[in-house]
C-alpha atoms as a PDB file:
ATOM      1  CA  UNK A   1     -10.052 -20.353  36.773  1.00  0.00           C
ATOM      2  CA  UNK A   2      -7.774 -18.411  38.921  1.00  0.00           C
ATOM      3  CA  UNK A   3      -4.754 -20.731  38.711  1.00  0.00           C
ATOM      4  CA  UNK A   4      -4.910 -19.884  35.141  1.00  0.00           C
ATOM      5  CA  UNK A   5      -5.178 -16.005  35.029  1.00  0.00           C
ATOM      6  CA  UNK A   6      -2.159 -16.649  37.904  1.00  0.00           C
ATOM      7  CA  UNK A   7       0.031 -17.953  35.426  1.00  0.00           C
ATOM      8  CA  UNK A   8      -0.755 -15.555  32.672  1.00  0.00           C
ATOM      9  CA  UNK A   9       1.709 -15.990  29.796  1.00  0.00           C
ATOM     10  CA  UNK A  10       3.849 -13.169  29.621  1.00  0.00           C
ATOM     11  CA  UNK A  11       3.042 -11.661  26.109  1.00  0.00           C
ATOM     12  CA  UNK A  12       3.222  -8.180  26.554  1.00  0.00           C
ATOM     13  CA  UNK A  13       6.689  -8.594  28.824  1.00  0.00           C
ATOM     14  CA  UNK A  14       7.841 -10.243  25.865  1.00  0.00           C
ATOM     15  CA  UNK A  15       6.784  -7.772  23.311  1.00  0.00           C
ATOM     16  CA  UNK A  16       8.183  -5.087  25.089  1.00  0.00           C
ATOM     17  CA  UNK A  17      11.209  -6.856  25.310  1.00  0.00           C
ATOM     18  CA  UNK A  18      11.571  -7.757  21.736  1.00  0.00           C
ATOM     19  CA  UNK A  19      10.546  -3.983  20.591  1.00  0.00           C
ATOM     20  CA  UNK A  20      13.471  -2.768  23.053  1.00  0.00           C
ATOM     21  CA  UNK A  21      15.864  -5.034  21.958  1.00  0.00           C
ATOM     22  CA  UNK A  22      15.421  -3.811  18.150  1.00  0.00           C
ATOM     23  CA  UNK A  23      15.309  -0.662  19.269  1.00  0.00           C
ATOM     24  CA  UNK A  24      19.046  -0.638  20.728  1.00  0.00           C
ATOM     25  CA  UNK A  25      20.689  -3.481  18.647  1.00  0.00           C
ATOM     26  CA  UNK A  26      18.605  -2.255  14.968  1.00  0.00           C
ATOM     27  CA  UNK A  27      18.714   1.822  15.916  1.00  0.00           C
ATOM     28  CA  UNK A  28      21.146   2.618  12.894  1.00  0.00           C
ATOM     29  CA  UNK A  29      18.862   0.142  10.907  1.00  0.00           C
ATOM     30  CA  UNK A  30      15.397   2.067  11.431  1.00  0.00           C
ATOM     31  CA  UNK A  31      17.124   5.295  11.000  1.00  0.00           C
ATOM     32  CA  UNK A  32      18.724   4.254   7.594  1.00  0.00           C
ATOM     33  CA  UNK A  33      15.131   3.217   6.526  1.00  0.00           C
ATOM     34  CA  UNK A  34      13.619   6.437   7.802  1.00  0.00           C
ATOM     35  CA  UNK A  35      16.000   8.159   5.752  1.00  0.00           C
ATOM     36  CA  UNK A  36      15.047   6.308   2.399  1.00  0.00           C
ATOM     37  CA  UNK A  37      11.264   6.485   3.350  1.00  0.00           C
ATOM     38  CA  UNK A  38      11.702  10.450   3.965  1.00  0.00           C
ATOM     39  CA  UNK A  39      13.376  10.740   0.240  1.00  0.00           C
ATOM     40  CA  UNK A  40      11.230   8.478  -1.314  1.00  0.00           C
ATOM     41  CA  UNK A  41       8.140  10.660   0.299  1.00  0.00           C
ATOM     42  CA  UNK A  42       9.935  14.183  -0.536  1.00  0.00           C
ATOM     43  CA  UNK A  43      10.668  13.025  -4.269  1.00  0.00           C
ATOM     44  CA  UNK A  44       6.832  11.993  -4.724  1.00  0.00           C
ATOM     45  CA  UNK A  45       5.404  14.705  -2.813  1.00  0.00           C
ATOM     46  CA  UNK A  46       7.590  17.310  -5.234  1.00  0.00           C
ATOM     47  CA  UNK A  47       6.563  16.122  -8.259  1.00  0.00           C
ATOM     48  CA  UNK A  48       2.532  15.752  -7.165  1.00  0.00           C
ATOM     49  CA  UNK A  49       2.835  19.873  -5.027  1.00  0.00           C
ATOM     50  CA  UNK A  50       5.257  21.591  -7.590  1.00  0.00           C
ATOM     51  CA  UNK A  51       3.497  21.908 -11.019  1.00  0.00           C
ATOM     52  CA  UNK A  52       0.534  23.850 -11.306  1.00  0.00           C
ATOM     53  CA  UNK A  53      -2.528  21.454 -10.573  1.00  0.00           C
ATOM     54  CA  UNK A  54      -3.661  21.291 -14.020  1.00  0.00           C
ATOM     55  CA  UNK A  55      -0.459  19.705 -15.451  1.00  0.00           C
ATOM     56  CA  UNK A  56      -0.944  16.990 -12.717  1.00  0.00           C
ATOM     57  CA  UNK A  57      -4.641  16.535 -13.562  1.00  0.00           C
ATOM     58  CA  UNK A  58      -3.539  16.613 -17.473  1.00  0.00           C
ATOM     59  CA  UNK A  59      -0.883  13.479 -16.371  1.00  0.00           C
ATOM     60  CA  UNK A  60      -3.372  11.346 -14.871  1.00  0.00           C
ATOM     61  CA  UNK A  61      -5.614  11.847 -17.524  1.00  0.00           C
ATOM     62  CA  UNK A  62      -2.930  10.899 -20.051  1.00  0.00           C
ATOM     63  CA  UNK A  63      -2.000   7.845 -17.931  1.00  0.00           C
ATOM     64  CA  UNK A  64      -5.974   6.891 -17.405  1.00  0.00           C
ATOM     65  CA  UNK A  65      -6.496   6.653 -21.240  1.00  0.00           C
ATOM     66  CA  UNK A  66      -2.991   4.574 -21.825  1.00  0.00           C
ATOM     67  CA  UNK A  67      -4.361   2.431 -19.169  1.00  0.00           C
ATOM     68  CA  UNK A  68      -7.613   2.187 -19.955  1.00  0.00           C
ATOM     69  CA  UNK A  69      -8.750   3.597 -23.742  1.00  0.00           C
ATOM     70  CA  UNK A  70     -12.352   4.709 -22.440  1.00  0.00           C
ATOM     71  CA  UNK A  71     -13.252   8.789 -22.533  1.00  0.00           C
ATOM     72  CA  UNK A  72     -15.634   8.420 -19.691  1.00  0.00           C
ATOM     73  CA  UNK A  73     -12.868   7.072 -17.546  1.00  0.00           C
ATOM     74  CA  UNK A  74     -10.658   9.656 -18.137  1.00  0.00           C
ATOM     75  CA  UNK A  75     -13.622  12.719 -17.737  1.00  0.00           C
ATOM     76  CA  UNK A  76     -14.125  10.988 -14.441  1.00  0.00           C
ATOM     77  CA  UNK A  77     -10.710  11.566 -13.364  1.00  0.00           C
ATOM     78  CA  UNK A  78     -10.863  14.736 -14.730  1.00  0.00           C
ATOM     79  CA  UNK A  79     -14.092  15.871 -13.412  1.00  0.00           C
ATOM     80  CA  UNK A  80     -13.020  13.764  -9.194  1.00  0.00           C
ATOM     81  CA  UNK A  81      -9.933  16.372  -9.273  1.00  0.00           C
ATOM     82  CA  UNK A  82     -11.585  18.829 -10.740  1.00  0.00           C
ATOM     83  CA  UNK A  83     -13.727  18.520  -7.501  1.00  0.00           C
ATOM     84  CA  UNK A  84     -11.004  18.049  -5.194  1.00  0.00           C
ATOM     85  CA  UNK A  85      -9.939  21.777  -6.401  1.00  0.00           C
ATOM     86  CA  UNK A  86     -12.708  22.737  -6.156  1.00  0.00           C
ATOM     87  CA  UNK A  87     -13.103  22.054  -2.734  1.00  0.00           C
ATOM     88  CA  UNK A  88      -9.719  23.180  -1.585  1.00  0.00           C
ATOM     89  CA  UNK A  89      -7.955  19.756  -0.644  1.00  0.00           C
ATOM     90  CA  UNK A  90      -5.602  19.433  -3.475  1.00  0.00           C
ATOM     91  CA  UNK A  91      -2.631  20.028  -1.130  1.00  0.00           C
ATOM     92  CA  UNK A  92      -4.321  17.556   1.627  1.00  0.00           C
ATOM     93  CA  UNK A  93      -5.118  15.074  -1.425  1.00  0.00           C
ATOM     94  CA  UNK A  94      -1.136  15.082  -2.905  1.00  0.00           C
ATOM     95  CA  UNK A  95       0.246  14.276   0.269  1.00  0.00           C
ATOM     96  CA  UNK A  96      -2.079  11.275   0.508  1.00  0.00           C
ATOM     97  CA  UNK A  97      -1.549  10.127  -2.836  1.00  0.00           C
ATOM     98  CA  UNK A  98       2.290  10.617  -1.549  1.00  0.00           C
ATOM     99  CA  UNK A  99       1.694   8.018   1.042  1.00  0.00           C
ATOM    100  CA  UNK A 100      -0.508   6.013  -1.270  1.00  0.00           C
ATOM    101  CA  UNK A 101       2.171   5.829  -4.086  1.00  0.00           C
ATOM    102  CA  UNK A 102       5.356   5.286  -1.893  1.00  0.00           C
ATOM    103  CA  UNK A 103       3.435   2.575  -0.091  1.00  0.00           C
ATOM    104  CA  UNK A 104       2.609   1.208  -3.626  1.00  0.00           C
ATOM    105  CA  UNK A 105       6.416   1.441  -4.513  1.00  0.00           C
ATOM    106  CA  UNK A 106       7.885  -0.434  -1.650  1.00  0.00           C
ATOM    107  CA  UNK A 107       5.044  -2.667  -1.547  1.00  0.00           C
ATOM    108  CA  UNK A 108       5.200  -3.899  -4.710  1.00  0.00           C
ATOM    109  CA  UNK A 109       8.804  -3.550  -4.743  1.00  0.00           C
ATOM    110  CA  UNK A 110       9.188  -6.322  -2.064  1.00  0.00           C
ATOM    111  CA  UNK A 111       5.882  -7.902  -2.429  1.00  0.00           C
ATOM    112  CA  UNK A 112       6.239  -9.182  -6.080  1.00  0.00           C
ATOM    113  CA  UNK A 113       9.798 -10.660  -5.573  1.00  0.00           C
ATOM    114  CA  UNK A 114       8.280 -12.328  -2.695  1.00  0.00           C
ATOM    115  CA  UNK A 115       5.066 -13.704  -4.044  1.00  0.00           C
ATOM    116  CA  UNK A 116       7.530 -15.197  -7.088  1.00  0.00           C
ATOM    117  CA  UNK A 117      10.033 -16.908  -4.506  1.00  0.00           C
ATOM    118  CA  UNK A 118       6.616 -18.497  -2.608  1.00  0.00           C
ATOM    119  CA  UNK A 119       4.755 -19.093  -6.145  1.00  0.00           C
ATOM    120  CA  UNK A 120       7.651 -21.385  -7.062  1.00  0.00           C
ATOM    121  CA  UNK A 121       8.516 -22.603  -3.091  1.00  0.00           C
ATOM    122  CA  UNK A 122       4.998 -24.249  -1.717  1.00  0.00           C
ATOM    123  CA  UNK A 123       6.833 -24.932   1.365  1.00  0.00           C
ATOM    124  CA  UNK A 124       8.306 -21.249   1.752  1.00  0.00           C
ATOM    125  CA  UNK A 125       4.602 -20.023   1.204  1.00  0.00           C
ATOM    126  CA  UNK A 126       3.237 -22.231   3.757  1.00  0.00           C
ATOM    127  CA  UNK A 127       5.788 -20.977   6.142  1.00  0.00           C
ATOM    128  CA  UNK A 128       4.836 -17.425   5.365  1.00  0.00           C
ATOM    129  CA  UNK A 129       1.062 -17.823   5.296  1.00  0.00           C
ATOM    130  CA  UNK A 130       0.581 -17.484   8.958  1.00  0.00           C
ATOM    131  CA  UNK A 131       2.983 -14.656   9.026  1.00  0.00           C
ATOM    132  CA  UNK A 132       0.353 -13.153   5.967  1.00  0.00           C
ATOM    133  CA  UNK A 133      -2.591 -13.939   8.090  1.00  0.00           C
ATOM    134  CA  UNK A 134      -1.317 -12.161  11.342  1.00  0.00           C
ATOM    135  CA  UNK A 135      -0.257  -8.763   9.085  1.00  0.00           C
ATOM    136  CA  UNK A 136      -3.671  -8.642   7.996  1.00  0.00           C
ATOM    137  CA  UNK A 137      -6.098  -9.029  10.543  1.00  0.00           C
ATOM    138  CA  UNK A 138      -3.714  -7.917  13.781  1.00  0.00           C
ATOM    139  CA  UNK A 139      -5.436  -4.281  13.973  1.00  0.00           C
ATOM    140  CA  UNK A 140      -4.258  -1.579  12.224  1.00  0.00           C
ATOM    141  CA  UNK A 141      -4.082   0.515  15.234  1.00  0.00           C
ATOM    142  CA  UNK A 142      -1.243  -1.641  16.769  1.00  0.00           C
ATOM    143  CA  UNK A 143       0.973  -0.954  14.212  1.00  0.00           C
ATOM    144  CA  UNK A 144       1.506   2.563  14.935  1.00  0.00           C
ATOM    145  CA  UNK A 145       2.722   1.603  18.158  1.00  0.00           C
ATOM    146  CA  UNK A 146       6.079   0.367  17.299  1.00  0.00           C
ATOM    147  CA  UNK A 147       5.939   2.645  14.394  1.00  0.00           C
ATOM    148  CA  UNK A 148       6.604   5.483  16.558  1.00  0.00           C
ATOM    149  CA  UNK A 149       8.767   3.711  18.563  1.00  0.00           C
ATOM    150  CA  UNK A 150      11.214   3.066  15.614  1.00  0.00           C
ATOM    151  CA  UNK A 151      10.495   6.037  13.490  1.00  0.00           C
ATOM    152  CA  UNK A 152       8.982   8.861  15.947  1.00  0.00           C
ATOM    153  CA  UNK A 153       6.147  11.431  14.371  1.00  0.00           C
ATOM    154  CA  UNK A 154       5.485  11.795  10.787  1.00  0.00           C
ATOM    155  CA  UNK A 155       4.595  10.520   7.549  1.00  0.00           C
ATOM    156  CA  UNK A 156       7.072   7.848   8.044  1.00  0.00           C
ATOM    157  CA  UNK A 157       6.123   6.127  10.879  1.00  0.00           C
ATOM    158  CA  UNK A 158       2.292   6.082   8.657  1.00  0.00           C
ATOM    159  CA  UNK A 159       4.049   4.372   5.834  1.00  0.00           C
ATOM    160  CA  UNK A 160       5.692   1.896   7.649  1.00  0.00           C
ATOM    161  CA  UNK A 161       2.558   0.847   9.426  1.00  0.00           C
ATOM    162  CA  UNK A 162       0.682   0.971   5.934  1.00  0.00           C
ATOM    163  CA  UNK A 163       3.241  -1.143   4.410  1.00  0.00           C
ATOM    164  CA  UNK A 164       2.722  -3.623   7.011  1.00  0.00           C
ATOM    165  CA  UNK A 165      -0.904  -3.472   6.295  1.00  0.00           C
ATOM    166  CA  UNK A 166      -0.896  -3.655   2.936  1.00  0.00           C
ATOM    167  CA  UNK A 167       2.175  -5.973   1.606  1.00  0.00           C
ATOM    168  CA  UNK A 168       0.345  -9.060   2.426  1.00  0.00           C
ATOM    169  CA  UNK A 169      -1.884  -7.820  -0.935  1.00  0.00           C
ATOM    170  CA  UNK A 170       0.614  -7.951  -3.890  1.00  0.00           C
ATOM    171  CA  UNK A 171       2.425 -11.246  -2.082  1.00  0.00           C
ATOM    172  CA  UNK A 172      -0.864 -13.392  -1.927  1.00  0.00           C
ATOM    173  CA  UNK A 173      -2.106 -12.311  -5.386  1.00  0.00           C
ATOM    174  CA  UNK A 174       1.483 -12.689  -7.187  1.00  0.00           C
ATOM    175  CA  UNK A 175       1.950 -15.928  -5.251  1.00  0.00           C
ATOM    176  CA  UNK A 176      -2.056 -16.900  -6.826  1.00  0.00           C
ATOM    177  CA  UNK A 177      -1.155 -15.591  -9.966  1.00  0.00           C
ATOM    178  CA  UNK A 178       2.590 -17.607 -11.083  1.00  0.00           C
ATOM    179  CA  UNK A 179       1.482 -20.449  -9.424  1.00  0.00           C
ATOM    180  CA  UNK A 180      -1.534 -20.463 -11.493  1.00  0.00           C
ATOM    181  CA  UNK A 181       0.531 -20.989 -15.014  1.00  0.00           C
ATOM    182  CA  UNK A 182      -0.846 -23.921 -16.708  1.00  0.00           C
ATOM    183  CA  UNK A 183       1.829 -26.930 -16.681  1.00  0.00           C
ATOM    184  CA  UNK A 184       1.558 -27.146 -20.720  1.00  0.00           C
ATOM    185  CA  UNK A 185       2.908 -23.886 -20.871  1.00  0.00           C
ATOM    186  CA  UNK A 186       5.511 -24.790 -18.543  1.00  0.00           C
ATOM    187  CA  UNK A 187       6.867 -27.788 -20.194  1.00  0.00           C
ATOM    188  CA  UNK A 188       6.198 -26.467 -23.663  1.00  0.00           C
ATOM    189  CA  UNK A 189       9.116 -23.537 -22.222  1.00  0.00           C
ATOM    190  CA  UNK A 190      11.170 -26.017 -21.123  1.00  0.00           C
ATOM    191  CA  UNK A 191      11.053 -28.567 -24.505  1.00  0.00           C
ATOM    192  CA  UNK A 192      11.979 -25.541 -26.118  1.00  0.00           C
ATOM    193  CA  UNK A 193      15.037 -25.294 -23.615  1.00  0.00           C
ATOM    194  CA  UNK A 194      13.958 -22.064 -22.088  1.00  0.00           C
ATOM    195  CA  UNK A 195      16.212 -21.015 -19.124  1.00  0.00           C
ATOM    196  CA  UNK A 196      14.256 -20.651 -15.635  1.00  0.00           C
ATOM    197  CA  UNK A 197      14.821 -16.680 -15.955  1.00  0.00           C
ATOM    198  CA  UNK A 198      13.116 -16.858 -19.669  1.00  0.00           C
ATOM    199  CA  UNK A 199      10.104 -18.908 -18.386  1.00  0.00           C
ATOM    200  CA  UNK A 200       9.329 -16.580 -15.571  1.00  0.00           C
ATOM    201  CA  UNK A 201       9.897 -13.713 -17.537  1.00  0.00           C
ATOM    202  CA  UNK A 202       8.013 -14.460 -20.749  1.00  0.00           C
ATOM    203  CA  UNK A 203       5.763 -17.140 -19.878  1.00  0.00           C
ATOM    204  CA  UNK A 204       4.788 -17.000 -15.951  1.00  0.00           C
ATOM    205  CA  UNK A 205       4.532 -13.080 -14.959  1.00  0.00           C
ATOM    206  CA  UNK A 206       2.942 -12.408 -18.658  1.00  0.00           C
ATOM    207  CA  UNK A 207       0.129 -15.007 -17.440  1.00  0.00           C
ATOM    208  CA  UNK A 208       0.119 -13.827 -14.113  1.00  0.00           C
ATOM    209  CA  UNK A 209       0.149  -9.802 -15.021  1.00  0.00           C
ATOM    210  CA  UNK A 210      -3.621  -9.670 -14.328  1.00  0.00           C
ATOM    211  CA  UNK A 211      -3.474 -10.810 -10.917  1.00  0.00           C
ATOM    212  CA  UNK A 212      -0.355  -8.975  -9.706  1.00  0.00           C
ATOM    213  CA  UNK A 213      -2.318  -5.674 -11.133  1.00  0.00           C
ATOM    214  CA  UNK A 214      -5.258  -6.793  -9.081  1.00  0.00           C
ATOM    215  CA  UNK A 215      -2.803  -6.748  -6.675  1.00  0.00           C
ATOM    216  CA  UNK A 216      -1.943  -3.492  -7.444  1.00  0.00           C
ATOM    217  CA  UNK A 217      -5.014  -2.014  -7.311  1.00  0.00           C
ATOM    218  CA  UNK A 218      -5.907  -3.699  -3.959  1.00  0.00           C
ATOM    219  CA  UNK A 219      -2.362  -2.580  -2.836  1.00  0.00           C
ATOM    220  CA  UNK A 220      -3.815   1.683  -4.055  1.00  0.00           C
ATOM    221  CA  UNK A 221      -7.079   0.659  -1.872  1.00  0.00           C
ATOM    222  CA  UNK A 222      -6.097  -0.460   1.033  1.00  0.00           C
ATOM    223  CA  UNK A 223      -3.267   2.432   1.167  1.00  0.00           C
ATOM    224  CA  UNK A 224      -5.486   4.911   0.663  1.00  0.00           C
ATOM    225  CA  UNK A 225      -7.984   3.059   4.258  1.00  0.00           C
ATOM    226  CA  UNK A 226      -5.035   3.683   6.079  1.00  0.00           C
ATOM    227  CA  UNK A 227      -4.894   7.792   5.480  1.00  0.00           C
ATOM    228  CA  UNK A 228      -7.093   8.564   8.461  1.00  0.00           C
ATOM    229  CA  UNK A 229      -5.078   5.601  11.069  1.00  0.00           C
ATOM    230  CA  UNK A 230      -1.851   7.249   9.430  1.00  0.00           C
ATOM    231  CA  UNK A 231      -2.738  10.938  10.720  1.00  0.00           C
ATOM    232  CA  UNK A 232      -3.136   9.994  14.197  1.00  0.00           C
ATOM    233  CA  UNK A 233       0.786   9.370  13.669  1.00  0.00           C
ATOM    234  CA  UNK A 234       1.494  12.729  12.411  1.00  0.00           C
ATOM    235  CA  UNK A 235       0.928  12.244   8.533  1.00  0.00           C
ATOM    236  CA  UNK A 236       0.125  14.930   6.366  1.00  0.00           C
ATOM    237  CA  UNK A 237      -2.726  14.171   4.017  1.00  0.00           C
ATOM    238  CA  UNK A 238      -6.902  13.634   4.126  1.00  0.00           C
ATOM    239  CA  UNK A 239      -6.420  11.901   7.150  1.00  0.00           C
ATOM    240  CA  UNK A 240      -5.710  14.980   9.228  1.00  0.00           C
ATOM    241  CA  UNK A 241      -9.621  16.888   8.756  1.00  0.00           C
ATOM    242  CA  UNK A 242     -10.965  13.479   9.394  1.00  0.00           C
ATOM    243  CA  UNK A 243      -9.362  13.518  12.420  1.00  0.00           C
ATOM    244  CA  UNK A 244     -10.076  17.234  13.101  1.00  0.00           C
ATOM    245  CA  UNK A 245     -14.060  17.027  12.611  1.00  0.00           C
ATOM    246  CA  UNK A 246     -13.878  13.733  14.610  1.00  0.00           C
ATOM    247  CA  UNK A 247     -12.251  15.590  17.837  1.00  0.00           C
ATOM    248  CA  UNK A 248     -14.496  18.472  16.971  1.00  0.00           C
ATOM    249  CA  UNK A 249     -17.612  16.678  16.371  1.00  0.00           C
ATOM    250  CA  UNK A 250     -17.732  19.027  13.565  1.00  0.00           C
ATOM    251  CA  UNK A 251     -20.003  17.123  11.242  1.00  0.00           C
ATOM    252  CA  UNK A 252     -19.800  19.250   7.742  1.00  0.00           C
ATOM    253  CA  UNK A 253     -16.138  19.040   8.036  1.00  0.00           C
ATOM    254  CA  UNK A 254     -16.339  14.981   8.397  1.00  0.00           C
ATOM    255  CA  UNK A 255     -18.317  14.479   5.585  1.00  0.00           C
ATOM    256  CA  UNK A 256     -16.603  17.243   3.728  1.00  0.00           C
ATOM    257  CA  UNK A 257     -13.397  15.205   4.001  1.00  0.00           C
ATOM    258  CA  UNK A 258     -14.563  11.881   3.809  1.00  0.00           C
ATOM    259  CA  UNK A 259     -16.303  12.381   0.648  1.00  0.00           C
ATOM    260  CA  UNK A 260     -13.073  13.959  -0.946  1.00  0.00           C
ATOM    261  CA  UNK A 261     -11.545  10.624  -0.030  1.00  0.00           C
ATOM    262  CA  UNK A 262     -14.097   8.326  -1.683  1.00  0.00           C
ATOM    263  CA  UNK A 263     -13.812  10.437  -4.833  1.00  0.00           C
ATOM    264  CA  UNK A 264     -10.057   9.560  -4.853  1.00  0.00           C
ATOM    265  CA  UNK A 265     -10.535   5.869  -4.333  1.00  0.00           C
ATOM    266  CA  UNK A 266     -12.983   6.161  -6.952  1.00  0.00           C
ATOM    267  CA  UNK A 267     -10.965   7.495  -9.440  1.00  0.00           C
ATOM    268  CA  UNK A 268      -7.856   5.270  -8.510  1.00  0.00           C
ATOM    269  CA  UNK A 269      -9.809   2.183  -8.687  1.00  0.00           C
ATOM    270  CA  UNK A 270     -11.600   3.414 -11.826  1.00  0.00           C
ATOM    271  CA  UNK A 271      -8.263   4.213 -13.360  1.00  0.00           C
ATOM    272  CA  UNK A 272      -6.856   0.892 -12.501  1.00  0.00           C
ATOM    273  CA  UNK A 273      -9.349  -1.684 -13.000  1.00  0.00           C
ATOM    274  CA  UNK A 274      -8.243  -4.184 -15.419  1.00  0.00           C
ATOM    275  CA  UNK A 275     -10.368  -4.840 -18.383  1.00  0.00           C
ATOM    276  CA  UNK A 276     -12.269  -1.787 -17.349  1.00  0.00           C
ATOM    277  CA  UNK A 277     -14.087  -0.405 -20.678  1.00  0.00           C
END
């Protein structure tokens, strides 16, 4: 098998010459993003840090019960940040829920759009699908690579590589859900003379609203499993003890900080679960 190790494709030449192509010919590019990302993460991270925590934990209540209508969902929230004070990690928990929401903005920003264009393309979807399948399962740890490359240290470099992560979510599960619409519905829109913009908007995302908020939700989860991979790139957040205990070996603070993150994907998946009661 030696003539074949010999003649070794050249991936990672490739690669590297790919990343350092964008890197001179897209450099005003990446820094334009990095300069939305850094707002977008400022503007979040000021309204979660700058009220007193109680407002904060008096909002997501509020939004819980317009969500959901069930008292023990919203005394669960309640009591989970009630816990996180408790503990001292509300200032570690806001900045992940920073990088949780503003990966939840772009992703759904772009993802939805997308999954509507492929939901109503089946030959633009199964273009993309392989695209899809190598964002999710290429390891999570290879995106910070060019993430740094592009974007240097911070929390934007961990939001770019959680977008990448993550946007596959709300594309496949839009895509799934307008696709889904039942044909009778479609041509009972269109013997009515319904334009293509009124079908979509009052006939296909209406039907397809429960899947692109299971997209949403899945979009909050997977976010928040990228906190700890984000910190190793410099972002702020619950990520950062993880990472502390694990170079430490300092077991109380592990489980300490781990446990403060499974109460927040608790309450964000309890607060978002459709038809929750």
């Amino acid at each position: 098998m030696n003539w074949l190790t010999d003649n070794k494709i050249p991936v990672d030449d490739m690669a590297e010459a790919a990343f350092g192509w964008l890197q001179s010919s897209g450099g005003w590019f990446f820094d334009g993003l990095a300069v939305v990302m850094e707002h977008l993460i400022d503007a979040i991270l000021w309204v979660l840090q700058t009220p007193h925590p109680i407002i904060i934990i008096a909002a997501f209540a509020g939004l819980t019960w317009l969500i959901q209508r069930n008292w023990k969902t919203v005394a669960l929230i309640v009591v989970g940040f009630l816990f996180i004070v408790n503990q001292d990690y509300w200032e570690e928990t806001t900045e992940s829920l920073t990088l949780v929401l503003s990966a939840c903005v772009v992703c759904m920003g772009v993802g939805v759009p997308i999954g509507i264009a492929a939901a109503h393309r089946p030959r633009l979807y199964r273009v993309m699908a392989p695209v899809l399948d190598l964002m999710q399962t290429l390891p999570t740890f290879v995106y910070l690579i060019p993430a740094i490359v592009f974007f240097g240290i911070g929390m934007v470099p961990g939001l770019i590589a959680t977008v990448i992560f993550v946007l596959p979510a709300p594309i496949r599960l839009t895509q799934l859900g307008i696709s889904s619409t039942p044909k009778a519905l479609l041509e009972a829109a269109q013997a009515f003379g319904a334009k293509p913009s009124q079908t979509l908007w009052k006939i296909e995302l209406p039907y397809a609203l429960p899947q692109i908020m299971t997209g949403l939700n899945q979009t909050i989860m997977l976010s928040l499993s990228m906190v700890v991979i984000a910190a190793l790139v410099g972002a702020d957040g619950l990520g950062v003890p993880v990472v502390r205990a694990l170079n430490s070996v300092n077991t109380g603070l592990g489980f300490e900080s781990g446990l403060i993150i499974v109460v927040v994907a608790i309450m964000l998946d309890r607060m978002l679960r459709v038809g929750s009661k």
